[in-house]
Protein backbone atom coordinates (compact mmCIF):
# COMPACT_ATOMS: atom_id res chain seq x y z
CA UNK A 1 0.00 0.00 0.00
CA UNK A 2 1.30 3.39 -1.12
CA UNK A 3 1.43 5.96 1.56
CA UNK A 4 2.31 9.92 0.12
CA UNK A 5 5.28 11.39 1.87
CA UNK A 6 4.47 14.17 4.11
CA UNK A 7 7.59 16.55 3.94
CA UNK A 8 7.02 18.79 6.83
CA UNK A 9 7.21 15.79 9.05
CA UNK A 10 10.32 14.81 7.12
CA UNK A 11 12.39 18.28 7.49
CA UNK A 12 11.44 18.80 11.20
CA UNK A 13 9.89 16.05 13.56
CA UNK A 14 10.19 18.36 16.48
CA UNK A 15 7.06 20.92 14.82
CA UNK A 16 3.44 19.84 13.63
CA UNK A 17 2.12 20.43 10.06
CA UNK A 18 1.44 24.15 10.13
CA UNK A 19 0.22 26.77 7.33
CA UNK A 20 1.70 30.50 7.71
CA UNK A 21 2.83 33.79 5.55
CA UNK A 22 6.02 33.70 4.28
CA UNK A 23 7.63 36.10 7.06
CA UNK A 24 10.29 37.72 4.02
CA UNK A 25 6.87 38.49 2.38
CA UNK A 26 5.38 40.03 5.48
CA UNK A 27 8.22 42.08 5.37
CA UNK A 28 8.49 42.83 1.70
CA UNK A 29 4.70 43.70 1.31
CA UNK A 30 4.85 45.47 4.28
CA UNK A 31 7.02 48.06 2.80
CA UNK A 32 3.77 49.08 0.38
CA UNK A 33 0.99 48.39 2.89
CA UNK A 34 2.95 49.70 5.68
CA UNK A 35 4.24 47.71 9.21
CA UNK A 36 0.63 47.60 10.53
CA UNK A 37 -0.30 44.89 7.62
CA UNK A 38 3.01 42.84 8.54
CA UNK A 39 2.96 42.73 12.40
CA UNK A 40 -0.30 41.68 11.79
CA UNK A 41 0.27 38.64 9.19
CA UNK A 42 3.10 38.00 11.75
CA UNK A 43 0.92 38.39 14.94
CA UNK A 44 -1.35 35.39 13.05
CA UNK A 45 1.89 33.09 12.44
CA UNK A 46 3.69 33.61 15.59
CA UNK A 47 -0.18 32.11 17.28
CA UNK A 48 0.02 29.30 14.51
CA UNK A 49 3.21 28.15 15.53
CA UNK A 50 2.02 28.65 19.10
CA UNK A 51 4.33 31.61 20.50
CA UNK A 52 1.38 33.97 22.55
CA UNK A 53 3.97 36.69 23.63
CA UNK A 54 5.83 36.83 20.06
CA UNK A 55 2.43 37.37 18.93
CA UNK A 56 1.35 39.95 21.59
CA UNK A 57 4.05 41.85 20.39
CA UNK A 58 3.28 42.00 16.75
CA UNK A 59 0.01 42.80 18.13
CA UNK A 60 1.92 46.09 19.99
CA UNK A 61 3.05 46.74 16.40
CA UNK A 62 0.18 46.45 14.41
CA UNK A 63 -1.35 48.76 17.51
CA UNK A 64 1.52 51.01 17.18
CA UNK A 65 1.33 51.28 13.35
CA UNK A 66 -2.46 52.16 13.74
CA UNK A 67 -1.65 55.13 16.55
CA UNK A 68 1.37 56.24 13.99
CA UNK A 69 -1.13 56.56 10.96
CA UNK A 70 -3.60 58.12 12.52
CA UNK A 71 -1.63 60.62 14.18
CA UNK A 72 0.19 61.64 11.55
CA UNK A 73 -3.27 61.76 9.39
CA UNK A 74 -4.56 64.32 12.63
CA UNK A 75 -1.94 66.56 12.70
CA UNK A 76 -0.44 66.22 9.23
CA UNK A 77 -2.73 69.58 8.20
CA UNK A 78 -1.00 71.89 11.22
CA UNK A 79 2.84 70.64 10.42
CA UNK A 80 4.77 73.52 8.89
CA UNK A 81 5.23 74.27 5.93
CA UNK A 82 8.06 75.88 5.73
CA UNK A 83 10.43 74.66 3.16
CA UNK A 84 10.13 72.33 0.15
CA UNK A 85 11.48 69.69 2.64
CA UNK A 86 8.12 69.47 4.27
CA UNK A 87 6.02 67.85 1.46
CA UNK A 88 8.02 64.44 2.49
CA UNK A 89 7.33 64.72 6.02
CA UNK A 90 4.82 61.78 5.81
CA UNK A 91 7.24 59.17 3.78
CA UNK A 92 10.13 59.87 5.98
CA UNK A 93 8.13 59.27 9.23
CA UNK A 94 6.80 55.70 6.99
CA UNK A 95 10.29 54.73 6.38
CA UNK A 96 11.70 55.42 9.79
CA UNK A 97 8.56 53.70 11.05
CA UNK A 98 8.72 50.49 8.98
CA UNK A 99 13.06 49.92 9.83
CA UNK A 100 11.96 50.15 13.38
CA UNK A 101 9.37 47.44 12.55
CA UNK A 102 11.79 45.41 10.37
CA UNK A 103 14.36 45.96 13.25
CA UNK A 104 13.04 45.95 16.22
CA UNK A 105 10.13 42.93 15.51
CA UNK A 106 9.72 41.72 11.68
CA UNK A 107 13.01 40.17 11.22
CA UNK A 108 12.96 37.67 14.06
CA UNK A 109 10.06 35.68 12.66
CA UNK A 110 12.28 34.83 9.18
CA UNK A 111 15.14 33.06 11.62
CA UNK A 112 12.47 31.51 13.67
CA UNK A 113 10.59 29.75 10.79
CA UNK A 114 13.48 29.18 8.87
CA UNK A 115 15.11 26.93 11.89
CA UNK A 116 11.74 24.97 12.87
CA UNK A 117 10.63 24.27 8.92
CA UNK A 118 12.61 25.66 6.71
CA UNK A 119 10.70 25.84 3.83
CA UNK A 120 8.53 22.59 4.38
CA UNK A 121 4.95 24.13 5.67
CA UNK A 122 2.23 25.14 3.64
CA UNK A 123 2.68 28.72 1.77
CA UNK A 124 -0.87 30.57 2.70
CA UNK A 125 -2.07 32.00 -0.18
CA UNK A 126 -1.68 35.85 -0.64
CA UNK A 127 -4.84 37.17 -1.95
CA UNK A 128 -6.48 38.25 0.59
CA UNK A 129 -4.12 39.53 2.30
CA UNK A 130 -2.98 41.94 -0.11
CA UNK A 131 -6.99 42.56 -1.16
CA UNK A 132 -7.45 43.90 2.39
CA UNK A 133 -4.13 45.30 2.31
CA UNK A 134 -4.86 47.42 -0.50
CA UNK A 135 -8.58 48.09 0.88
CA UNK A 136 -6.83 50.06 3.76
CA UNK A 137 -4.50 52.30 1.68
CA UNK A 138 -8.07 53.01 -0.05
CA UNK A 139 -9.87 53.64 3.56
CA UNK A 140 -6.85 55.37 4.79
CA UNK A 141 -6.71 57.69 2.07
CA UNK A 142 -11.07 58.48 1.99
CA UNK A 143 -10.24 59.25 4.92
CA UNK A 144 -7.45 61.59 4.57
CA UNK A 145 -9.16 63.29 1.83
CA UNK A 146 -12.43 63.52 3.83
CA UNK A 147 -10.40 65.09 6.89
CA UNK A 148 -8.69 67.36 4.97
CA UNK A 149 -11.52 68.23 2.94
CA UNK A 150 -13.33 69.06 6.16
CA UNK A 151 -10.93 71.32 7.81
CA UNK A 152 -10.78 73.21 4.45
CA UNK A 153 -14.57 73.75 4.82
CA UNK A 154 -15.04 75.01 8.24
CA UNK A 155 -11.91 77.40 7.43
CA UNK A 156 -9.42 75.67 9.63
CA UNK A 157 -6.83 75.49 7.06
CA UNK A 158 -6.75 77.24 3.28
CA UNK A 159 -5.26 75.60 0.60
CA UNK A 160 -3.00 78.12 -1.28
């Protein structure tokens, strides 16, 4: 009788079966969709391969990357604008933000799943991830427009 060979018991007998996001992914597409999309893909594999306080602290991150976003959308309109240096406030504070991420928190989970499976797990698939992904870079930026829009209408700001 023929039985299939199940690799991920092959490569590591010390680690169950297990289905995550490529954490080099998380990273990569985190770069576009920002750190709050990869600490969260990361929160969901660091519960699947049954670390709780890795995961609580790609929750912090995902938290954090929600509190930086929305900050900077609240008090992007009052920042000065005093130079030509000012209209890249925003992706400077992104970049800065996502190294810290990559850093501080998204790089650990790459040598962790490359040691305990190396690539023998199942791949999750990535679309709808990035569909929801994408889906907030279109709600952050209605609502970006809809702030701004706003303060321009009661007179808090003018646009010149």
């Amino acid at each position: 009788m023929y039985k299939p060979t199940n690799l991920i018991n092959m490569a590591n007998k010390n680690y169950p079966p297990i289905a995550l996001w490529n954490p080099i992914w998380t990273i990569i597409w985190s770069f576009l969709f920002s750190p709050v999309f990869g600490a969260f893909l990361q929160r969901t594999n660091w519960a699947e391969m049954g670390e709780p306080d890795k995961a609580s602290i790609s929750g912090v991150w995902a938290f954090l990357g929600v509190l930086f976003l929305g900050g900077y959308l609240f008090a992007e309109p009052f920042l000065p604008d005093a130079n030509d240096f000012s209209q890249y406030y925003f992706l400077i504070c992104w970049i800065i933000f996502y190294f810290l991420w990559v850093v501080f928190n998204g790089r650990f989970q790459v040598g962790a799943v490359a040691a305990r499976y190396g690539d023998s797990y199942h791949h999750k698939l990535w679309g709808k991830p990035l569909m929801l992904g994408a889906g907030g870079l279109l709600l952050w930026t209605a609502i970006s427009l809809t702030y701004i829009m706003g303060l321009v209408m009661m007179g808090v700001i003018s646009i010149e």
